[in-house]
Protein backbone atom coordinates (compact mmCIF):
# COMPACT_ATOMS: atom_id res chain seq x y z
CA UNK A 1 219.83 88.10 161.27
CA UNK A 2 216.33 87.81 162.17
CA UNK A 3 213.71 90.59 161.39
CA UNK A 4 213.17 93.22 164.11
CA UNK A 5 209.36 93.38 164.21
CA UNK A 6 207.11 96.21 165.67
CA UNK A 7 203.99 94.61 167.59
CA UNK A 8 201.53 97.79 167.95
CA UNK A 9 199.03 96.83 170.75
CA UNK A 10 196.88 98.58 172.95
CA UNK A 11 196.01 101.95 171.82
CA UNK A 12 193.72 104.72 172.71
CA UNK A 13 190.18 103.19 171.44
CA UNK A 14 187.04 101.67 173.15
CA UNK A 15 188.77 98.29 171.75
CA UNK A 16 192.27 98.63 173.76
CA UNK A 17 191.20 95.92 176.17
CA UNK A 18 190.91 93.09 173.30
CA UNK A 19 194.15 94.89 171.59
CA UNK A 20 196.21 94.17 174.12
CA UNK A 21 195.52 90.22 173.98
CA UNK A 22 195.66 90.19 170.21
CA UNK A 23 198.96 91.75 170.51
CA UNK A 24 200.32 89.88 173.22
CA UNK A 25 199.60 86.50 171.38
CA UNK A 26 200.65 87.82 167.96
CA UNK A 27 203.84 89.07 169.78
CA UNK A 28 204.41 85.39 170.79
CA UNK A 29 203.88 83.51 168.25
CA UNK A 30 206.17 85.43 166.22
CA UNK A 31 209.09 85.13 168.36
CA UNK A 32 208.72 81.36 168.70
CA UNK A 33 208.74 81.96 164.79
CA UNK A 34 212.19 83.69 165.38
CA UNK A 35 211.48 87.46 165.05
CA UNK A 36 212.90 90.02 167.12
CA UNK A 37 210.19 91.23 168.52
CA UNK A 38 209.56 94.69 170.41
CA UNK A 39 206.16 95.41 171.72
CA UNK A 40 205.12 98.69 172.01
CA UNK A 41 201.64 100.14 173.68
CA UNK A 42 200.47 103.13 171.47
CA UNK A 43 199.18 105.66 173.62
CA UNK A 44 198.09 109.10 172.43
CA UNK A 45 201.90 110.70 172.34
CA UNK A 46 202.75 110.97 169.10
CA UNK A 47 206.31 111.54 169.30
CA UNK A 48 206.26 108.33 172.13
CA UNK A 49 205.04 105.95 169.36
CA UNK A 50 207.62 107.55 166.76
CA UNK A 51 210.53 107.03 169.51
CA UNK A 52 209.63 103.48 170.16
CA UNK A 53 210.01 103.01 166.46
CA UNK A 54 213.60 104.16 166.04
CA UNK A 55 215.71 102.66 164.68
CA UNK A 56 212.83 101.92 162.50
CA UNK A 57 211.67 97.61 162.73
CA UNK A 58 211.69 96.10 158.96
CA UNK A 59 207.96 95.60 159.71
CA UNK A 60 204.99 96.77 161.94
CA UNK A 61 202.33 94.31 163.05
CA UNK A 62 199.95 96.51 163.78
CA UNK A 63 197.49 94.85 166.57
CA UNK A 64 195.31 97.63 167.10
CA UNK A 65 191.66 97.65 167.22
CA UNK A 66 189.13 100.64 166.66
CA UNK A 67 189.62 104.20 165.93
CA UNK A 68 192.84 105.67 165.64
CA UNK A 69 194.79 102.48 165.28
CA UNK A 70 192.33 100.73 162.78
CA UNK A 71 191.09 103.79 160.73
CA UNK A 72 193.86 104.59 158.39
CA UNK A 73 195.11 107.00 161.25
CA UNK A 74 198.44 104.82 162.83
CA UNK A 75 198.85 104.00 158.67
CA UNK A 76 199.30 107.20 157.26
CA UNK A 77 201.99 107.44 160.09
CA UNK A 78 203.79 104.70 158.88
CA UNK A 79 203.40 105.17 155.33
CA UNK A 80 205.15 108.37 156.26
CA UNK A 81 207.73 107.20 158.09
CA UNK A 82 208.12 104.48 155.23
CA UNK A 83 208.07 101.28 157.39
CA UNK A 84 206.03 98.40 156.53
CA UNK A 85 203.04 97.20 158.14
CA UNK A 86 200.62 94.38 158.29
CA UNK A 87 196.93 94.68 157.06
CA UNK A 88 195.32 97.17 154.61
CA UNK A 89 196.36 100.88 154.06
CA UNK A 90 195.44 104.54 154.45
CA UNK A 91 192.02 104.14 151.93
CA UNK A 92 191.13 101.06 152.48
CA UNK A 93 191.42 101.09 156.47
CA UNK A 94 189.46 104.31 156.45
CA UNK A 95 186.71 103.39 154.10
CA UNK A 96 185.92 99.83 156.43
CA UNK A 97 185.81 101.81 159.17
CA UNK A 98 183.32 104.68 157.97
CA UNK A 99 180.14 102.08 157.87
CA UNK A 100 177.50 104.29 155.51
CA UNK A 101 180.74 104.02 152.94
CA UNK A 102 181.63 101.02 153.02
CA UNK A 103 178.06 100.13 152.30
CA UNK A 104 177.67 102.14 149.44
CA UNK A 105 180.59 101.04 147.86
CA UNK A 106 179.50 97.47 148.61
CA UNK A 107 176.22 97.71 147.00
CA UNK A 108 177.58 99.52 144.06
CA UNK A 109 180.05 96.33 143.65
CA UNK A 110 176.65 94.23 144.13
CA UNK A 111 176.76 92.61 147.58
CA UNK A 112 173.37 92.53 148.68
CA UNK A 113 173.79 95.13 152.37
CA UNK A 114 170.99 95.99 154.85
CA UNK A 115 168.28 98.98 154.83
CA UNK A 116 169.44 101.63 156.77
CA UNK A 117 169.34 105.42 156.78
CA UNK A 118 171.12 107.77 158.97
CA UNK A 119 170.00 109.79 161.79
CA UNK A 120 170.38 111.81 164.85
CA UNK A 121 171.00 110.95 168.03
CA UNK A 122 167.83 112.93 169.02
CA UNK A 123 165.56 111.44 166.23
CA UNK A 124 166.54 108.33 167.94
CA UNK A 125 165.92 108.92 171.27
CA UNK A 126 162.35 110.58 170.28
CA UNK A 127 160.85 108.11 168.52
CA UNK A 128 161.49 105.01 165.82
CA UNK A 129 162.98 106.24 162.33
CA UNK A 130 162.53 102.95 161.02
CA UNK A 131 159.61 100.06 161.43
CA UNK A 132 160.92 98.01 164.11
CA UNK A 133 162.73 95.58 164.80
CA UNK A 134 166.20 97.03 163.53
CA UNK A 135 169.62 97.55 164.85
CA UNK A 136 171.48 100.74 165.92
CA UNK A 137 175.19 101.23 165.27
CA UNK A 138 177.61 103.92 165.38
CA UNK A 139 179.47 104.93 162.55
CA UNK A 140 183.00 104.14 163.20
CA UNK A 141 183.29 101.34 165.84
CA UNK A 142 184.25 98.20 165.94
CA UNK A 143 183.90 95.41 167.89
CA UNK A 144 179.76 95.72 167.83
CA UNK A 145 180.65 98.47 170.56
CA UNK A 146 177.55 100.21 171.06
CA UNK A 147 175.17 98.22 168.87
CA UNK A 148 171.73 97.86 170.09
CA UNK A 149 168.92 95.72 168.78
CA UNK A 150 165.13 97.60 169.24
CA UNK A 151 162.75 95.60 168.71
CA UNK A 152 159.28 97.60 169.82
CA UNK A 153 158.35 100.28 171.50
CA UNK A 154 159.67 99.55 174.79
CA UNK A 155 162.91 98.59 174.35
CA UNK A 156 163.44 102.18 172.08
CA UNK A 157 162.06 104.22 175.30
CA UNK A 158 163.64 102.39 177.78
CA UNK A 159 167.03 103.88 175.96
CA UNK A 160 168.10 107.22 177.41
CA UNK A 161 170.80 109.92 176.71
CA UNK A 162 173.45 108.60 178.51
CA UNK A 163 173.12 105.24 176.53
CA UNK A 164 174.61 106.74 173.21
CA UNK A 165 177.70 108.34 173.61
CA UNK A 166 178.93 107.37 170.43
CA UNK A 167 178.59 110.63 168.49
CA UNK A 168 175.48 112.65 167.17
CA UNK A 169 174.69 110.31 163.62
CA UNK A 170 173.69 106.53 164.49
CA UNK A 171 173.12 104.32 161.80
CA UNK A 172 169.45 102.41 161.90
CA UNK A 173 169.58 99.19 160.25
CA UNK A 174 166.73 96.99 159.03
CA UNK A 175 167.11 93.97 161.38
CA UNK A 176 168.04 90.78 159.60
CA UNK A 177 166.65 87.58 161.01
CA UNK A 178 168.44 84.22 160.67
CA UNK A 179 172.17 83.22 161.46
CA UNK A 180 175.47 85.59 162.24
CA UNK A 181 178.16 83.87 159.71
CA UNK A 182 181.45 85.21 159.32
CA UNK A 183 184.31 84.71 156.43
CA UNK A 184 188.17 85.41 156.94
CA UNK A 185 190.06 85.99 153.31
CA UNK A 186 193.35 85.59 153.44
CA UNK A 187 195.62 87.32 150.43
CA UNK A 188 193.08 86.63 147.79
CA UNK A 189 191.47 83.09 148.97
CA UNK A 190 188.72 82.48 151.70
CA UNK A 191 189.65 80.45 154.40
CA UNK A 192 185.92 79.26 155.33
CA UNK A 193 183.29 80.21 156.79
CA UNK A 194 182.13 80.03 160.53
CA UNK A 195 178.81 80.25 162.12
CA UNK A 196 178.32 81.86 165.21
CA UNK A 197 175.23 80.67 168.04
CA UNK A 198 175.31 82.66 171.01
CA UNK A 199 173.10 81.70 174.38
CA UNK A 200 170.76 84.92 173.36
CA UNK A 201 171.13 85.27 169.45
CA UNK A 202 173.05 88.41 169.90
CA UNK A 203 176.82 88.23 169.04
CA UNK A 204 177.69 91.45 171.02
CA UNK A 205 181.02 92.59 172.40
CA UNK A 206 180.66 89.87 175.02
CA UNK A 207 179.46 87.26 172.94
CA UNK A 208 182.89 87.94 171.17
CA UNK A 209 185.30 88.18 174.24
CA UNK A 210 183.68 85.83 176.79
CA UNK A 211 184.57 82.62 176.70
CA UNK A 212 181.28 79.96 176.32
CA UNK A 213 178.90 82.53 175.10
CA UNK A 214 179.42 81.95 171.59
CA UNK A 215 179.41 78.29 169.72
CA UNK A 216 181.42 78.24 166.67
CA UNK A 217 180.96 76.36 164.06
CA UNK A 218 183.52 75.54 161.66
CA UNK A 219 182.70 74.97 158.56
CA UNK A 220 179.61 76.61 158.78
CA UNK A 221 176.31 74.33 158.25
CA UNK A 222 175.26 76.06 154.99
CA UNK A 223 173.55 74.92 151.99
CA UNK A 224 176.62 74.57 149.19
CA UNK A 225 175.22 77.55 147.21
CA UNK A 226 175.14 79.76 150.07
CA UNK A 227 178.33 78.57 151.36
CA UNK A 228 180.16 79.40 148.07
CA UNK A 229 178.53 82.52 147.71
CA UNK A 230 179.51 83.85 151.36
CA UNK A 231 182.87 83.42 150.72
CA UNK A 232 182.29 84.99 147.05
CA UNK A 233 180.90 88.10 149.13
CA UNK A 234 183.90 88.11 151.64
CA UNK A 235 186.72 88.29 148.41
CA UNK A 236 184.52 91.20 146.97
CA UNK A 237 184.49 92.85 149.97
CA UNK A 238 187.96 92.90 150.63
CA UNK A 239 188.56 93.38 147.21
CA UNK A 240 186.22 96.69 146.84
CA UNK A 241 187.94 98.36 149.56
CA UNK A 242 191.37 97.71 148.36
CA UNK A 243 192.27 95.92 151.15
CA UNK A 244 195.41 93.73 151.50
CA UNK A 245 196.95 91.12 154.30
CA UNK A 246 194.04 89.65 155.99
CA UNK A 247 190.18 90.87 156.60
CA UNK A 248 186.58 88.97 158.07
CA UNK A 249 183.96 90.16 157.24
CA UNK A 250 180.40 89.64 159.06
CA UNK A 251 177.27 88.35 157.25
CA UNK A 252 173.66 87.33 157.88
CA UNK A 253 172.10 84.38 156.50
CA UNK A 254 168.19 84.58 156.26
CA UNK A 255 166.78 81.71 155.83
CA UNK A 256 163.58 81.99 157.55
CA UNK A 257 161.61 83.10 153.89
CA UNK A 258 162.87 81.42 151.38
CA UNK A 259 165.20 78.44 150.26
CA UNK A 260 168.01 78.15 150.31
CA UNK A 261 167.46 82.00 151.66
CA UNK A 262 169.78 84.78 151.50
CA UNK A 263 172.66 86.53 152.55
CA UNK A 264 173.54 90.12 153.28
CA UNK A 265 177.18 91.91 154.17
CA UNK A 266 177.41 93.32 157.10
CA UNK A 267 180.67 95.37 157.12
CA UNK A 268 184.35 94.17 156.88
CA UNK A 269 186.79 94.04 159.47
CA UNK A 270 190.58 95.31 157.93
CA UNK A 271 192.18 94.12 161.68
CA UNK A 272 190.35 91.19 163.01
CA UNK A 273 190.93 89.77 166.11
CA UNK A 274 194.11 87.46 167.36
CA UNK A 275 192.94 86.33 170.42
CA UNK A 276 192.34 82.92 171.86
CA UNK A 277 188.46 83.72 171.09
CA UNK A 278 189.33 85.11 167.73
CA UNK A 279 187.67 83.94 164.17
CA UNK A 280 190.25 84.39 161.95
CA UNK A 281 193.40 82.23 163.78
CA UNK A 282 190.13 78.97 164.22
CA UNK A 283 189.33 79.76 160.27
CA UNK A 284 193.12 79.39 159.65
CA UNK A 285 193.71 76.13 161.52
CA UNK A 286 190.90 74.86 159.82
CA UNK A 287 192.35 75.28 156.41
CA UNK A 288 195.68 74.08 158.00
CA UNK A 289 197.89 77.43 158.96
CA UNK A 290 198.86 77.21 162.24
CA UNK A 291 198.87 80.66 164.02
CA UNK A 292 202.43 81.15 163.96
CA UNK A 293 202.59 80.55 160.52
CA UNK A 294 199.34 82.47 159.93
CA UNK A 295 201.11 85.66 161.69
CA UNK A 296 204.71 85.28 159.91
CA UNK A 297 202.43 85.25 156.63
CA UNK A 298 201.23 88.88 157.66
CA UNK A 299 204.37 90.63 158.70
CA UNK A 300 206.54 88.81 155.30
CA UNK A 301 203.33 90.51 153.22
CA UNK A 302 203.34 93.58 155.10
CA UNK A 303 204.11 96.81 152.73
CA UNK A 304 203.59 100.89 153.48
CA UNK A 305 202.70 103.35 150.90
CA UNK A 306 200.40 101.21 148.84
């Protein structure tokens, strides 16, 4: 018999919208694969999403995106309900997720991370906390949802209250100029690395989900050094964290000093995208893993309680 496979899609987060198409491909390609496939959309009813899982599938892909379904949240459910599920677990899900974190822990493992300090939302609204031109993010989204270049003093009082409703700390980031590059590791190998030109050098949330903003470039342009140590950054990323299954994670390349220049980590992703528009399936066909195979991979690796 085939294996009866959870796809978890939707959710409750500010990232349901791109959910839902991850999960919706994912959910195909696996039953072309031959899974028995059930797709449920996780609302905010706990005993809903426990019902949909009984009898319980011999795996979860979990599709979700953002808080909740991303954070270690929907996997500390399933650990506890002892089914298996793609991606990384409780820890590791919650420590990508909680930016100021992850960053310590990834410049105590030595990958070279932005300035940044963390702030109010009022000290932001009243004035800069950093020399401009840096980057505002919130804490726990994904996505860039709610990230926000300033670059002088007009373009930090044109924000208003209304702008940031994304919690009372905000993370201010020193602004890193050059290229957005981005690495998928699959297991324990990188897959490549991609860079990313966008019509306005800003690879927001629709840079990401609207199709012809964004070029992609696969393999990334790079000098060889810098190529082989982006992907060296994306394994000890994923590997600090604990992760498991597949991650991306999102770098700079600055190489408007120095040669061959230099790169810095932006954060890791534990549940990338699946969508047509997605980075990790166009890394994955370029090392020669077709997306259904790239899929089955994850839910015959998934695991609970680890």
């Amino acid at each position: 018999m085939s294996k009866r496979v959870a796809v978890l899609l939707g959710g409750i987060s500010s990232e349901r919208d791109v959910s839902l198409v991850s999960g919706t491909a994912v959910a195909g390609a696996l039953r072309d694969k031959g899974y028995n496939v059930v797709e449920i959309d996780v609302s905010d009813d706990i005993t809903a999403i426990i019902n949909a899982l009984n009898p319980a599938p011999d795996a979860v892909f979990n599709a979700l995106h953002g808080r909740y379904g991303e954070d270690g949240c929907m996997q500390g459910m399933l650990d506890l309900l002892n089914i298996p599920y793609t991606h990384s677990g409780v820890l590791s899900s919650a420590l990508a997720m909680d930016k100021p974190v992850a960053k310590r822990l990834f410049e105590e493992a030595g990958i070279p991370c932005a300035e940044h300090v963390i702030a109010s939302r009022e000290e932001v609204l009243a004035g800069h906390v950093m020399e401009p031109p840096y980057v505002m993010k919130p804490l726990n989204e994904g996505s860039s949802v709610g990230v926000q270049i300033v670059s002088d003093e007009a373009s930090r009082a044109a924000m208003t209250d209304t702008q940031w409703t994304f919690g009372n700390k905000v993370m201010v980031e020193k602004y890193i100029p050059g290229r957005e590059i981005t690495v998928a590791v699959m297991g324990d190998q990188a897959l490549g690395v991609t860079e990313l030109r966008t019509d306005d050098g800003f690879y927001d949330y629709e840079a990401k989900y609207t199709e012809g903003r964004t070029t992609h470039i696969v393999p990334a342009p790079l000098p060889p050094p810098i190529y082989k140590a982006a992907m060296a950054h994306a394994r000890a990323a994923h590997e600090t964290l604990g992760c498991r299954g597949v991650t991306r994670a999102d770098l700079r390349y600055d190489d408007t000093q120095s040669d061959p220049g230099s790169l810095i980590m932006l954060e890791i992703n534990t549940q990338p995208g699946m969508t047509p528009l997605s980075l990790v399936p166009e890394q994955a066909a370029h090392a020669g893993i077709e997306f259904g195979d790239l899929v089955s991979w994850m839910v015959e690796n998934a695991a609970c309680r680890s």
